[in-house]
C-alpha atoms as a PDB file:
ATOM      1  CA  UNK A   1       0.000   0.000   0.000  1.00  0.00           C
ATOM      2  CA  UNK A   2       1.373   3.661  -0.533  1.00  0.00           C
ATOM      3  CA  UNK A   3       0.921   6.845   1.011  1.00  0.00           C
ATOM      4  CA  UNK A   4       0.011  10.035  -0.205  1.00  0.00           C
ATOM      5  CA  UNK A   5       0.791  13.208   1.656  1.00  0.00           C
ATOM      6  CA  UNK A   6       0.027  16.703  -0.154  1.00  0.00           C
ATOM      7  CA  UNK A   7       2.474  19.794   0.862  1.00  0.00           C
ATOM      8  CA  UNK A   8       1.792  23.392   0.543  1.00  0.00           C
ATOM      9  CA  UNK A   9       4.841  24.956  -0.360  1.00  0.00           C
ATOM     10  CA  UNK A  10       5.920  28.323   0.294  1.00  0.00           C
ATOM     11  CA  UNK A  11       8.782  30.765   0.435  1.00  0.00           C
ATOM     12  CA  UNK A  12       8.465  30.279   4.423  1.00  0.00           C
ATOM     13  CA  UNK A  13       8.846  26.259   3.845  1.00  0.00           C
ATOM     14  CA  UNK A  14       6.834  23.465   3.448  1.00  0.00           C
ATOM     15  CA  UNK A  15       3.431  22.868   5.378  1.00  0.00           C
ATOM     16  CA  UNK A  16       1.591  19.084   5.061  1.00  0.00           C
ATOM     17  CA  UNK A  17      -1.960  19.528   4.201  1.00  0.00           C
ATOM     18  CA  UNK A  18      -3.230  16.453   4.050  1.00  0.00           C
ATOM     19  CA  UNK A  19      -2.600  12.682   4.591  1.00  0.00           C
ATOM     20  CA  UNK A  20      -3.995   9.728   2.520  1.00  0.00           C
ATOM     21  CA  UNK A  21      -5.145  11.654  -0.458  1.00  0.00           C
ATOM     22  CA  UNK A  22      -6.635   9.752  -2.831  1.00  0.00           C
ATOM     23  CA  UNK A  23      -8.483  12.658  -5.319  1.00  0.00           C
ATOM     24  CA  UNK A  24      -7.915  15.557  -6.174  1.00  0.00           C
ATOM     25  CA  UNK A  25     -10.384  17.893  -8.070  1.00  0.00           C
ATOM     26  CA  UNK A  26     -10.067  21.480  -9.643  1.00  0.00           C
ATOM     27  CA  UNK A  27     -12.436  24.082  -8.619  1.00  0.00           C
ATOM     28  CA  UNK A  28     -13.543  26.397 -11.084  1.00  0.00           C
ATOM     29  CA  UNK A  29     -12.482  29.480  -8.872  1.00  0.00           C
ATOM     30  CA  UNK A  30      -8.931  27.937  -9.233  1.00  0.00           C
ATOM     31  CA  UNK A  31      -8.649  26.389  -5.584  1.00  0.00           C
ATOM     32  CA  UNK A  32      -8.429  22.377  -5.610  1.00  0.00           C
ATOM     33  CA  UNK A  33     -10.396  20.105  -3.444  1.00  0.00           C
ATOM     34  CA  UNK A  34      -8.593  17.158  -1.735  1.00  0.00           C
ATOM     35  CA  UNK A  35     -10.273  14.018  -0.281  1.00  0.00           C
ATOM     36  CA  UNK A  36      -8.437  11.132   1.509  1.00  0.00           C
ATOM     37  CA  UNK A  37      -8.619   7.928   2.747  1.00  0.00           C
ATOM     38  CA  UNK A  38     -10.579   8.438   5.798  1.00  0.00           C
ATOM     39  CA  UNK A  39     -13.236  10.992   4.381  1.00  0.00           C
ATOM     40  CA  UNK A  40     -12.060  13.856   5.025  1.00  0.00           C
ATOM     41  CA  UNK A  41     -11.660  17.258   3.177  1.00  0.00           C
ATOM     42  CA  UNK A  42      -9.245  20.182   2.631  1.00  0.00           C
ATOM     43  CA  UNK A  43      -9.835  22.981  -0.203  1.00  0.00           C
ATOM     44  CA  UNK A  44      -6.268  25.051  -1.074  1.00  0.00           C
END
């Protein structure tokens, strides 16, 4: 099994979003929603 992590990075560093994703979708105001394993949501 693999993991999947998402990072935001930044001039300041890099911050983990999420854990598990396992879809990612494009929003039409440009953000992107991510969903993982476990049901859970983040929009960046």
């Amino acid at each position: 099994m693999c993991e999947s992590s998402a990072f935001m990075i930044t001039s300041e560093g890099e911050t983990k979003i999420i854990d598990y994703v396992v879809d990612i979708v494009p929003n039409n105001d440009g953000s992107l929603t991510l969903s993982n394993l476990l049901g859970g949501t983040k929009i960046v």
